[in-house]
N, C-alpha and C. Protein backbone atom coordinates (compact mmCIF):
# COMPACT_ATOMS: atom_id res chain seq x y z
N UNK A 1 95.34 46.78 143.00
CA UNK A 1 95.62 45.46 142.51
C UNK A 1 96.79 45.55 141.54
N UNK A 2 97.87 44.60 141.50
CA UNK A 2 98.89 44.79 140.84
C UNK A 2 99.22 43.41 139.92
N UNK A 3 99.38 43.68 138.39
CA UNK A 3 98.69 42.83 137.82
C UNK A 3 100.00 42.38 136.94
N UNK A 4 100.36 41.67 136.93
CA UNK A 4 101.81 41.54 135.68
C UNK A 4 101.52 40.87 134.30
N UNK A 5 101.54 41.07 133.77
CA UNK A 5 102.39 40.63 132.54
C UNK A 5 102.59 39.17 132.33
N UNK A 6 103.36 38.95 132.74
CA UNK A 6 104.04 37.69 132.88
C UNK A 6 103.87 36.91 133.55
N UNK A 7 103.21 36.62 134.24
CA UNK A 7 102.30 35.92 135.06
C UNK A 7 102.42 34.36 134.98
N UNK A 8 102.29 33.60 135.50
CA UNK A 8 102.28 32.00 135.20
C UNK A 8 101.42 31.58 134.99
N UNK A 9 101.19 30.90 133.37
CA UNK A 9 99.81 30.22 133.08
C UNK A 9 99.14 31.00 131.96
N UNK A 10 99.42 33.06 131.73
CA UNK A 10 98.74 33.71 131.66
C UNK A 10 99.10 33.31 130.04
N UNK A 11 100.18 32.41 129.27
CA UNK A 11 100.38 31.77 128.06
C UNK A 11 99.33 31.17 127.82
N UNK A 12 98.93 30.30 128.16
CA UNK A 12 97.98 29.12 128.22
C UNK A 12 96.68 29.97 127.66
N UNK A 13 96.20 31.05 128.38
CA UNK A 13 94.42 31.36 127.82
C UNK A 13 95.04 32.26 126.80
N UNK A 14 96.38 32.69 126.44
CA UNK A 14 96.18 33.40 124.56
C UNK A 14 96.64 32.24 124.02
N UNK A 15 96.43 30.88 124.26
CA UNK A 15 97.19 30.10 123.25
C UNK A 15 95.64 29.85 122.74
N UNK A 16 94.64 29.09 124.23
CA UNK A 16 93.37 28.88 124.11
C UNK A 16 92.48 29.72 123.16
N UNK A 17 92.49 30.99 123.67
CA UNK A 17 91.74 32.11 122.91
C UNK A 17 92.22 31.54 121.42
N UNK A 18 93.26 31.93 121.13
CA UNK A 18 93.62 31.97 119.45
C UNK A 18 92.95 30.45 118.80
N UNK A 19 93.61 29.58 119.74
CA UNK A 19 92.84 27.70 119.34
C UNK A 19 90.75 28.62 118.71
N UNK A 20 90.57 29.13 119.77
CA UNK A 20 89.28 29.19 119.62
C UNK A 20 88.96 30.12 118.40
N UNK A 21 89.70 31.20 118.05
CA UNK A 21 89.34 32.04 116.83
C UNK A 21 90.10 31.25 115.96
N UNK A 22 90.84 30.85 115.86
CA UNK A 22 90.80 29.68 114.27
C UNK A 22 90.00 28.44 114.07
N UNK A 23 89.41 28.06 115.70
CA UNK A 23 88.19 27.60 115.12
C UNK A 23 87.03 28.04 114.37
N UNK A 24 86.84 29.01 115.25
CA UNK A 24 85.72 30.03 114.33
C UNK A 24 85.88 30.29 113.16
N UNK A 25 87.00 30.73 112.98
CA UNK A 25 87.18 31.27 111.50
C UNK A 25 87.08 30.02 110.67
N UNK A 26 87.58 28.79 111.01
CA UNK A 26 87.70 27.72 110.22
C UNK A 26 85.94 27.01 110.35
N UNK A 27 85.63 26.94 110.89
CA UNK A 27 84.06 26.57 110.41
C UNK A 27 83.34 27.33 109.95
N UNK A 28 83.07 28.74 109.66
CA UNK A 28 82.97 30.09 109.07
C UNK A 28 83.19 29.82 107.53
N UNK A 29 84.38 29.37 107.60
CA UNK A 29 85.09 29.16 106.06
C UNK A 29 84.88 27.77 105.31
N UNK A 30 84.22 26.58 106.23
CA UNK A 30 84.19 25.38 105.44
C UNK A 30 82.69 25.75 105.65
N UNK A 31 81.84 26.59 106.27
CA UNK A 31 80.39 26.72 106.15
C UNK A 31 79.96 27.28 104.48
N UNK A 32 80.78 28.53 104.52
CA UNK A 32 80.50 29.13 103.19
C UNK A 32 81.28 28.02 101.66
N UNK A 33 82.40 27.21 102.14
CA UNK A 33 82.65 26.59 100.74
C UNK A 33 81.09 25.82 100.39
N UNK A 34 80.90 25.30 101.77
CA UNK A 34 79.65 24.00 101.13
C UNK A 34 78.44 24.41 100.79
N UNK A 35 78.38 26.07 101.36
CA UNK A 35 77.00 26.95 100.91
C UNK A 35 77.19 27.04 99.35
N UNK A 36 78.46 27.42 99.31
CA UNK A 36 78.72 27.66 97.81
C UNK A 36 79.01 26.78 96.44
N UNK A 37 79.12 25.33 97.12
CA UNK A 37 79.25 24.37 95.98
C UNK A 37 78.30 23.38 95.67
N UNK A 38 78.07 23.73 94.66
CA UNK A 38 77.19 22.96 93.59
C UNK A 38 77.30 21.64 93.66
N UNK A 39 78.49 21.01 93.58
CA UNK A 39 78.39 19.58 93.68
C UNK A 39 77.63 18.96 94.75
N UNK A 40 77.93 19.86 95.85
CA UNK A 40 77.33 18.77 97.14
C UNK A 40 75.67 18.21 97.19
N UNK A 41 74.95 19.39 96.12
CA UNK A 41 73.84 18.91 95.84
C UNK A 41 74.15 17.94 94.93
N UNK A 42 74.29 17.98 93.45
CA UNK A 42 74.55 17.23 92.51
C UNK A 42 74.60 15.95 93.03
N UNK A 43 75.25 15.85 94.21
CA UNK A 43 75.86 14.35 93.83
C UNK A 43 74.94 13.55 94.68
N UNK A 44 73.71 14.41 95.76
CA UNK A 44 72.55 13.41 96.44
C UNK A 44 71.86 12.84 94.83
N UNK A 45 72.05 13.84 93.95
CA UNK A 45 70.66 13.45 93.01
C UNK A 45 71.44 12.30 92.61
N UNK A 46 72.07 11.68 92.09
CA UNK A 46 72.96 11.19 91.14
C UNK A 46 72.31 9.72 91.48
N UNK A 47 71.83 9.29 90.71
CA UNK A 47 71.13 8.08 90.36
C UNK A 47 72.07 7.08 90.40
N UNK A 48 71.14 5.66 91.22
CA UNK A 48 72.15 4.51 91.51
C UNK A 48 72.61 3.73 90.24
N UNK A 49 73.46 3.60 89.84
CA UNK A 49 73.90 2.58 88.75
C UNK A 49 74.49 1.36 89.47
N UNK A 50 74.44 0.27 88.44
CA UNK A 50 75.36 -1.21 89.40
C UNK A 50 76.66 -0.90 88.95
N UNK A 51 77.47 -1.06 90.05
CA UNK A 51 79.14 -1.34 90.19
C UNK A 51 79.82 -1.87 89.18
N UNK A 52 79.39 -2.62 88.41
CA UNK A 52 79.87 -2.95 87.14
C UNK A 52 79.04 -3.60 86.04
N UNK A 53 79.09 -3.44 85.13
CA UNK A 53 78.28 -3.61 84.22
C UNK A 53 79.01 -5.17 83.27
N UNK A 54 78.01 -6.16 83.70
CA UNK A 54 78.31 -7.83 83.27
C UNK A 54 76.81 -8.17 82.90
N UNK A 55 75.87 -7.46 82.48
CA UNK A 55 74.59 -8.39 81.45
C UNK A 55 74.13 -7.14 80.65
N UNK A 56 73.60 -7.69 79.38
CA UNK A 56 72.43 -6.65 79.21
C UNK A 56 71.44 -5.98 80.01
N UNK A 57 71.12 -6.40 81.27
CA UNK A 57 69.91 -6.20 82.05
C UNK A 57 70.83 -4.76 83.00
N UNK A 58 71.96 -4.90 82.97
CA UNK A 58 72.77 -3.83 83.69
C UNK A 58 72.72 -2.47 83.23
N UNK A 59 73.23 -3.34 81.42
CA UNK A 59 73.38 -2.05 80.32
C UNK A 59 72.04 -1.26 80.19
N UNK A 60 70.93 -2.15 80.40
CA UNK A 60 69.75 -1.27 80.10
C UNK A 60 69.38 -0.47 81.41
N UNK A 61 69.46 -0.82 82.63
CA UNK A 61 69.55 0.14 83.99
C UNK A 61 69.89 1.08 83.96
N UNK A 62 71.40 1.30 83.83
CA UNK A 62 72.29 2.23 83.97
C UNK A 62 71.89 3.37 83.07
N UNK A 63 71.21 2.57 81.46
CA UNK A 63 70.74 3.73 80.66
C UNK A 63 69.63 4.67 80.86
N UNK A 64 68.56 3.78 81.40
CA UNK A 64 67.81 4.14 81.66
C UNK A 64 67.82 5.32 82.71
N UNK A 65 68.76 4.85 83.87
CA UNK A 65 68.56 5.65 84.65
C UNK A 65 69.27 7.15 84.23
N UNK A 66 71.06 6.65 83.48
CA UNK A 66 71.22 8.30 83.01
C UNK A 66 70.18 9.30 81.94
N UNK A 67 69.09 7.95 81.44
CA UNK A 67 68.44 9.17 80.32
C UNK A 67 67.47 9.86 81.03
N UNK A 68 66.88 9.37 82.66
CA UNK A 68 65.84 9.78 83.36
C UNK A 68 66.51 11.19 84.20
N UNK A 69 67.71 11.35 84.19
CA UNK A 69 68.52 11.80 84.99
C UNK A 69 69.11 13.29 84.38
N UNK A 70 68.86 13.04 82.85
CA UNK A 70 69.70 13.80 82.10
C UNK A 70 69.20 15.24 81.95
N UNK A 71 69.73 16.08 82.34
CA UNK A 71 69.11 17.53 82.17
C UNK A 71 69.76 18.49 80.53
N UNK A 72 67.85 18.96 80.45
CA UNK A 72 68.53 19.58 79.01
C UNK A 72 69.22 21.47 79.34
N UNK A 73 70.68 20.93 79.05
CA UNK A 73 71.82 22.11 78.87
C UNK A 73 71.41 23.48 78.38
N UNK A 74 70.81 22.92 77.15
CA UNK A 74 70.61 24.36 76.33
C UNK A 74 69.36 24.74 76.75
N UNK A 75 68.37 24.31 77.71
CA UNK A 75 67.61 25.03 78.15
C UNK A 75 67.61 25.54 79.28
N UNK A 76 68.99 25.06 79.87
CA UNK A 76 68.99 25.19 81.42
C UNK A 76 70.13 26.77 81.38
N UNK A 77 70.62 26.75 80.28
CA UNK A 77 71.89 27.84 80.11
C UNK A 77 71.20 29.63 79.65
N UNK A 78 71.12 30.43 80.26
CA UNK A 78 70.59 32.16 79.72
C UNK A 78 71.66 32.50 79.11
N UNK A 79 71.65 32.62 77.85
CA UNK A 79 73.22 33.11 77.18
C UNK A 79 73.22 34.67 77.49
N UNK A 80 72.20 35.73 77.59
CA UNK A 80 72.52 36.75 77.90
C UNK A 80 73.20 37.21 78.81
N UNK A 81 72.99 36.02 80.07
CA UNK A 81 73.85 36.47 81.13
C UNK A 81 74.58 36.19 81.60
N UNK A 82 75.15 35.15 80.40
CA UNK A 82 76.49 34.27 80.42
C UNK A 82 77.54 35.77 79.56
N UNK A 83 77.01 36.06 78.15
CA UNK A 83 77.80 37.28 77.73
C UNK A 83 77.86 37.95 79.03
N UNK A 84 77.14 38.94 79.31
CA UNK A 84 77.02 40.03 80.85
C UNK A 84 78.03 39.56 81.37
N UNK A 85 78.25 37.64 81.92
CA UNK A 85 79.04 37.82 82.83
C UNK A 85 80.51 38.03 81.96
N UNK A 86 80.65 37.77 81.33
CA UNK A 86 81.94 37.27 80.19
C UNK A 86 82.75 38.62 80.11
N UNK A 87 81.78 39.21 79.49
CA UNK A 87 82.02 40.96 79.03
C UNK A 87 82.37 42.03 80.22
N UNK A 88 81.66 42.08 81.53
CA UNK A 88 82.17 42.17 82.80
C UNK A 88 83.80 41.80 83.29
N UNK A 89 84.23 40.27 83.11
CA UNK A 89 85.28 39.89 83.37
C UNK A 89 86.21 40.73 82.90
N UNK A 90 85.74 41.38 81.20
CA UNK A 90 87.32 41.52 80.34
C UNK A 90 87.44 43.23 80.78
């Protein structure tokens, strides 16, 4: 069997092939950003507020809902292994 090179068409399936490994690689790579970011949870939790705030009855919603919402920082933060990571970096 005698097989060339250059062939007609034989462009076309390495253009395809490559289309297909930068697909891969590219859903590979937007799989791990969204594994890895925090916000995308954050922002299901995120409590409804009204669109604009025109009564008292708004002002007290909106408060309500950020004080139900509000997470405490300094208990949520391990400073030991905030130094660890800090001290690591330098």
């Amino acid at each position: 069997m005698n097989l060339r090179i250059n062939q007609a068409g034989s462009h076309i399936i390495a253009i395809a092939v490559g289309i297909v490994i930068l697909g891969v690689i590219g859903l590979a790579g937007y799989r791990v950003l969204q594994h890895d970011n925090p916000m995308a949870d954050s922002a299901a939790k995120t409590p409804s507020v009204p669109a604009s705030i025109t009564s008292k009855d708004d002002l007290k919603q909106t408060a309500a809902s950020l004080d139900g919402s509000s997470v405490d920082v300094n208990n949520s933060v391990d400073g030991s292994s905030l130094d660890e990571n800090l001290t690591d970096m330098l």
